[in-house]
Protein backbone atom coordinates (compact mmCIF):
# COMPACT_ATOMS: atom_id res chain seq x y z
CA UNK A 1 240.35 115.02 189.43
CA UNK A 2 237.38 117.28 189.27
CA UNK A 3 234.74 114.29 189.05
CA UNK A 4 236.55 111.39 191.14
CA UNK A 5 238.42 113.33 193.80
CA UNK A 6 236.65 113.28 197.25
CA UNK A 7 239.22 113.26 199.44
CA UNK A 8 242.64 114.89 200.99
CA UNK A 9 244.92 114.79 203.35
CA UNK A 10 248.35 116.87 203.20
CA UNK A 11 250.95 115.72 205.93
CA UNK A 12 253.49 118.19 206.89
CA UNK A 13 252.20 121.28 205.37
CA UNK A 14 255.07 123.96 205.40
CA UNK A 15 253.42 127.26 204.04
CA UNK A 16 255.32 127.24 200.42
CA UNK A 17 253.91 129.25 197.70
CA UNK A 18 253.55 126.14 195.28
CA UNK A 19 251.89 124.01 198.52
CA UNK A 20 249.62 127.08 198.75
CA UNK A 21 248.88 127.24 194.84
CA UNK A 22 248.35 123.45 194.98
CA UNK A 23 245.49 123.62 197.99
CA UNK A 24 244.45 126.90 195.90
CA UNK A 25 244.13 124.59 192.64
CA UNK A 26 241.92 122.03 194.77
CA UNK A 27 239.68 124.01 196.54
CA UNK A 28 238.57 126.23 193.56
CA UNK A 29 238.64 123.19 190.89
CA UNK A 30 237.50 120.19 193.19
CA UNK A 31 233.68 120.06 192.65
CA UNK A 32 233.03 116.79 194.18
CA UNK A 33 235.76 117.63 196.96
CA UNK A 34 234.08 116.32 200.50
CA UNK A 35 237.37 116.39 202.35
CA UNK A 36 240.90 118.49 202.92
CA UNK A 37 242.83 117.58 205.81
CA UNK A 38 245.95 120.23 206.02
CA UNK A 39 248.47 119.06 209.16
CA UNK A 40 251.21 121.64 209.75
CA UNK A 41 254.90 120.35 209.77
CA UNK A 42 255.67 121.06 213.77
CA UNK A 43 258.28 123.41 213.32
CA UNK A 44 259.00 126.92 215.36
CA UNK A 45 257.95 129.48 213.00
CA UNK A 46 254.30 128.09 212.70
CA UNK A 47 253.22 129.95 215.65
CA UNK A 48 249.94 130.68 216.38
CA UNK A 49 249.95 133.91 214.53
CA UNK A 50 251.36 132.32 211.08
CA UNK A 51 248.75 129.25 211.63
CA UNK A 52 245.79 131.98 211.42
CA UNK A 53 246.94 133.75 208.97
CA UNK A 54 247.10 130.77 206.69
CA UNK A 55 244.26 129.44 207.79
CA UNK A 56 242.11 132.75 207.06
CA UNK A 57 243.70 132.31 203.42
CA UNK A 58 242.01 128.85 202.93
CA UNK A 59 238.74 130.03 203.98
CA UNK A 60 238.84 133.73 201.98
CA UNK A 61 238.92 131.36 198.68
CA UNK A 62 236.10 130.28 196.89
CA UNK A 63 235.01 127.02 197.29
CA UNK A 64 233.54 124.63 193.90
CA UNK A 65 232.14 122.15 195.97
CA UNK A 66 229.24 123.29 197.90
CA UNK A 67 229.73 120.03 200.68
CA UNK A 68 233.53 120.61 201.14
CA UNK A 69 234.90 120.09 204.94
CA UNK A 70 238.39 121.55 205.61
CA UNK A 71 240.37 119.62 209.04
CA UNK A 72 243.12 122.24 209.81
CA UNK A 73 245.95 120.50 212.32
């Protein structure tokens, strides 16, 4: 994964701790990471609020690849 893994997408994204620890795991680990697509599940309690504040989680982290885009949906 850290040498051969460009690319991402996660489909229905619904905010768990472990989908949170995964996206952790990848964006701190990744080095050759281009690419992380993260759609939220459409569901009622991802409000605008919640959407930020997991949003502003993703980007606090530190990054290993120095190229990486993030798509947030």
């Amino acid at each position: 994964m850290k040498k051969r893994l460009k690319e991402i997408e996660i489909k229905g994204f619904k905010g768990t701790k472990n989908e949170f620890n995964v996206i952790t795991y990848f964006l701190t680990h990744g080095k050759v990471l281009r690419k992380l697509s993260i759609n939220f599940l459409e569901d009622d309690r991802w409000d605008v609020v919640s959407r930020r504040k997991a949003v502003k989680r993703f980007w606090m982290l530190p990054k290993a690849s120095t190229n990486l885009e993030i798509s947030i949906y």
